[in-house]
C-alpha atoms as a PDB file:
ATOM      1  CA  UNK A   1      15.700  15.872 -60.160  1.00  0.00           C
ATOM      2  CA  UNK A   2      16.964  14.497 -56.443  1.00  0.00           C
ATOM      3  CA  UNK A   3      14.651  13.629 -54.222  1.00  0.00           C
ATOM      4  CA  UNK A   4      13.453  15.206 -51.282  1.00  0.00           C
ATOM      5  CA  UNK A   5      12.575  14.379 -47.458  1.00  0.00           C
ATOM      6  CA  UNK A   6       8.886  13.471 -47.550  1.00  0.00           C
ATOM      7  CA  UNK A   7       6.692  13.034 -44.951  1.00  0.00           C
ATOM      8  CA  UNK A   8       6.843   8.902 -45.737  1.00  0.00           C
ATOM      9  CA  UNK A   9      10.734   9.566 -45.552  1.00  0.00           C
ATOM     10  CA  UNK A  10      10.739  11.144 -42.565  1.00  0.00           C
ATOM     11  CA  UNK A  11       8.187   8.888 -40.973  1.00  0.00           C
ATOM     12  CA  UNK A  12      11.094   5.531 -41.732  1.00  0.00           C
ATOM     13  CA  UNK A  13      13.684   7.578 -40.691  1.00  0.00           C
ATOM     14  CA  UNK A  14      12.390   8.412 -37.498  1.00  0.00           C
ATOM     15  CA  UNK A  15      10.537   4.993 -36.769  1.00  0.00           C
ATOM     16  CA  UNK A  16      13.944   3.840 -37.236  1.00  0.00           C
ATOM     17  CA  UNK A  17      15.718   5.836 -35.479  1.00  0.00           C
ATOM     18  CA  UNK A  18      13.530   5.651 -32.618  1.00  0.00           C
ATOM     19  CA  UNK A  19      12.951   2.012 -32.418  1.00  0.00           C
ATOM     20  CA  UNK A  20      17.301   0.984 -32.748  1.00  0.00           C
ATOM     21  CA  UNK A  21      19.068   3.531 -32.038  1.00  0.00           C
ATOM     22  CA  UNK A  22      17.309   5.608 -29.428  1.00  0.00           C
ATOM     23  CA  UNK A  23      20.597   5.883 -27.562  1.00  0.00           C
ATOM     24  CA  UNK A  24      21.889   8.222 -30.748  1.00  0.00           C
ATOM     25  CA  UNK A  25      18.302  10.085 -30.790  1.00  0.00           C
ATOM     26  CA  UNK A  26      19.169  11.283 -26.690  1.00  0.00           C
ATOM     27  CA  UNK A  27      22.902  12.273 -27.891  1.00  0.00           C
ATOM     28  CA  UNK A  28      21.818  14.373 -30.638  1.00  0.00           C
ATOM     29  CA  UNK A  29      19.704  16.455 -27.892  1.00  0.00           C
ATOM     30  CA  UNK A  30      21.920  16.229 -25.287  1.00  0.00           C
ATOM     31  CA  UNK A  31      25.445  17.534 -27.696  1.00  0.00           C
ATOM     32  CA  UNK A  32      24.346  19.604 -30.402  1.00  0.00           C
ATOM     33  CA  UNK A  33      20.769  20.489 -28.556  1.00  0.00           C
ATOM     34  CA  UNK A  34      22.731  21.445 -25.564  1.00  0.00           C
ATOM     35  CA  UNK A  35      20.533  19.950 -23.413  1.00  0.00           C
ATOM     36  CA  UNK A  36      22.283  17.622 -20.977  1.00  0.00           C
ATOM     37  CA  UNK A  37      19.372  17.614 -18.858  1.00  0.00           C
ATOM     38  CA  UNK A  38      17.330  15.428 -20.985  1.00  0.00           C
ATOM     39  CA  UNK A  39      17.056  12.108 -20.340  1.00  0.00           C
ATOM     40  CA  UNK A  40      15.163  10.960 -22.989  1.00  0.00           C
ATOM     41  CA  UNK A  41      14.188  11.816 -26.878  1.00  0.00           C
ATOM     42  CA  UNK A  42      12.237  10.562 -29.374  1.00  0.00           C
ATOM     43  CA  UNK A  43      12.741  11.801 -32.930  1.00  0.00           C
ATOM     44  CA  UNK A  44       9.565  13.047 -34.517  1.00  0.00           C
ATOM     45  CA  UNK A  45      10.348  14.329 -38.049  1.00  0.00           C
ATOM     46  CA  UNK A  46      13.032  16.247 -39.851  1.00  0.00           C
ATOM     47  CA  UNK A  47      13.510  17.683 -43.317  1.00  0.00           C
ATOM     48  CA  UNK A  48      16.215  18.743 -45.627  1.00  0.00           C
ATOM     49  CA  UNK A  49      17.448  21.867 -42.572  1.00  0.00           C
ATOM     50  CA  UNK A  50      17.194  19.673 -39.371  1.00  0.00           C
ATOM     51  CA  UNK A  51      15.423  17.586 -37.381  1.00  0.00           C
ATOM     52  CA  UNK A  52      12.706  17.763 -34.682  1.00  0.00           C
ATOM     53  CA  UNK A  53      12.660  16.282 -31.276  1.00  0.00           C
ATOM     54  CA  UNK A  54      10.498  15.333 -27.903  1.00  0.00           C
ATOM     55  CA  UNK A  55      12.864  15.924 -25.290  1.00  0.00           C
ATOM     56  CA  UNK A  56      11.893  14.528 -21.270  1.00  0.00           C
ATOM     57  CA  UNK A  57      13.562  16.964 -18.610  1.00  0.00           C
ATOM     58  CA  UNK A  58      12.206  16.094 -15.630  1.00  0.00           C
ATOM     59  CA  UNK A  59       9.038  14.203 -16.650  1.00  0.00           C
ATOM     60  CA  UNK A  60       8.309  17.131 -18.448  1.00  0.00           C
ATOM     61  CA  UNK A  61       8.070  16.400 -22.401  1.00  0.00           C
ATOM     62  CA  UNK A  62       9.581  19.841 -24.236  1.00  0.00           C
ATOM     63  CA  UNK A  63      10.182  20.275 -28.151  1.00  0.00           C
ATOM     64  CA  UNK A  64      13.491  20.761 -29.538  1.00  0.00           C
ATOM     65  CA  UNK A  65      15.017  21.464 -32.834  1.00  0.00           C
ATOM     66  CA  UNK A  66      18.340  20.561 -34.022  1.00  0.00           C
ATOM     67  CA  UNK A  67      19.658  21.982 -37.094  1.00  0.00           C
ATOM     68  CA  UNK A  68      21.870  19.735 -39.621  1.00  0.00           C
ATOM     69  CA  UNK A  69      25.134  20.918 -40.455  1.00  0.00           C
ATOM     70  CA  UNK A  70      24.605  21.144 -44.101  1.00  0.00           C
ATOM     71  CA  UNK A  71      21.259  20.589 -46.114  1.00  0.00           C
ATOM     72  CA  UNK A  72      20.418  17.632 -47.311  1.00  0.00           C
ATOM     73  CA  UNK A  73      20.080  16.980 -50.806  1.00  0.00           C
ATOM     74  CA  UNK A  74      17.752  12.905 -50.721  1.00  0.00           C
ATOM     75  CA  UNK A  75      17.081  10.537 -48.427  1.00  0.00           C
ATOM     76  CA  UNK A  76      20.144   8.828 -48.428  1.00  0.00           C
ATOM     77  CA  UNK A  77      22.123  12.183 -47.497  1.00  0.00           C
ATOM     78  CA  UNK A  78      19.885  11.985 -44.229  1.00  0.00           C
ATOM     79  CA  UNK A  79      21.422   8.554 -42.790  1.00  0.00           C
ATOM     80  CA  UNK A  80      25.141  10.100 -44.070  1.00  0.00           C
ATOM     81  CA  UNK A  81      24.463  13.267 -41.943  1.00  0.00           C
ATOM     82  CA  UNK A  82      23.105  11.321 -38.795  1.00  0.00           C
ATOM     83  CA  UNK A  83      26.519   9.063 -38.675  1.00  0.00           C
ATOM     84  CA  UNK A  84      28.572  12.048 -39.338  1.00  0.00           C
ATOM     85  CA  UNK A  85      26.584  13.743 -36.109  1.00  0.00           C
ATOM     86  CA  UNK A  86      26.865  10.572 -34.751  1.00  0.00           C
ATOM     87  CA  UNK A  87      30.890  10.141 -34.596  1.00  0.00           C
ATOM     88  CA  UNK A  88      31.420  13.874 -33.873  1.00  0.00           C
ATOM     89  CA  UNK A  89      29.399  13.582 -30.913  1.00  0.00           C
ATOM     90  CA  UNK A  90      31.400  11.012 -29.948  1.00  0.00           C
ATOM     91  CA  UNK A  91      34.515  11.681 -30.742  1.00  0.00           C
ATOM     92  CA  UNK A  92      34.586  15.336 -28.973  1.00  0.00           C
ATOM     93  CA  UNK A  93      32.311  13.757 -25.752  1.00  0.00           C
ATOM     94  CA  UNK A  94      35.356  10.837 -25.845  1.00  0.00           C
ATOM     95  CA  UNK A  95      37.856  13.031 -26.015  1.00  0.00           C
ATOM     96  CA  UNK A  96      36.938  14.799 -22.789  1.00  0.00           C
ATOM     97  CA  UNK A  97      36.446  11.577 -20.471  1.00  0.00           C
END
């Protein structure tokens, strides 16, 4: 049986995410959220579809959900999928500067 996102999963994935790389956290919202305005995020939990975010538009905190591109199967799935978003992100916003 694989294991699942738990809250305690999601809770050190986030922390994580939010204390090193909130630079990645404010991509994810502002590529495949589509919001360019924000200008910050803070990751507050996701599960095996997606993840969910605090977005700041101007000074104005607003909720936002970002779906993965494939279901996650465990934990370690999560961290594979957040690279992947990562480098796409990336890649495509690199390739139009």
């Amino acid at each position: 049986m694989s294991e699942i996102i738990t809250s305690a999963v999601s809770d050190r994935i986030c922390n994580h995410m939010n204390k090193d790389h909130a630079d990645a956290v404010l991509t994810y919202a502002q590529y495949f959220g589509k919001r360019d305005d924000a200008n910050a995020a803070e990751m507050l939990a996701l599960d095996e579809a997606g993840m969910d975010l605090n977005i700041t538009v101007n000074e104005q905190l607003e909720k936002l959900r970002i779906p993965f591109p494939q279901v996650l199967t465990n934990p370690k799935d999560a961290h594979t999928v957040l690279v992947d978003m990562m480098n796409k992100a990336k890649g495509e916003t690199a390739a139009a500067e």
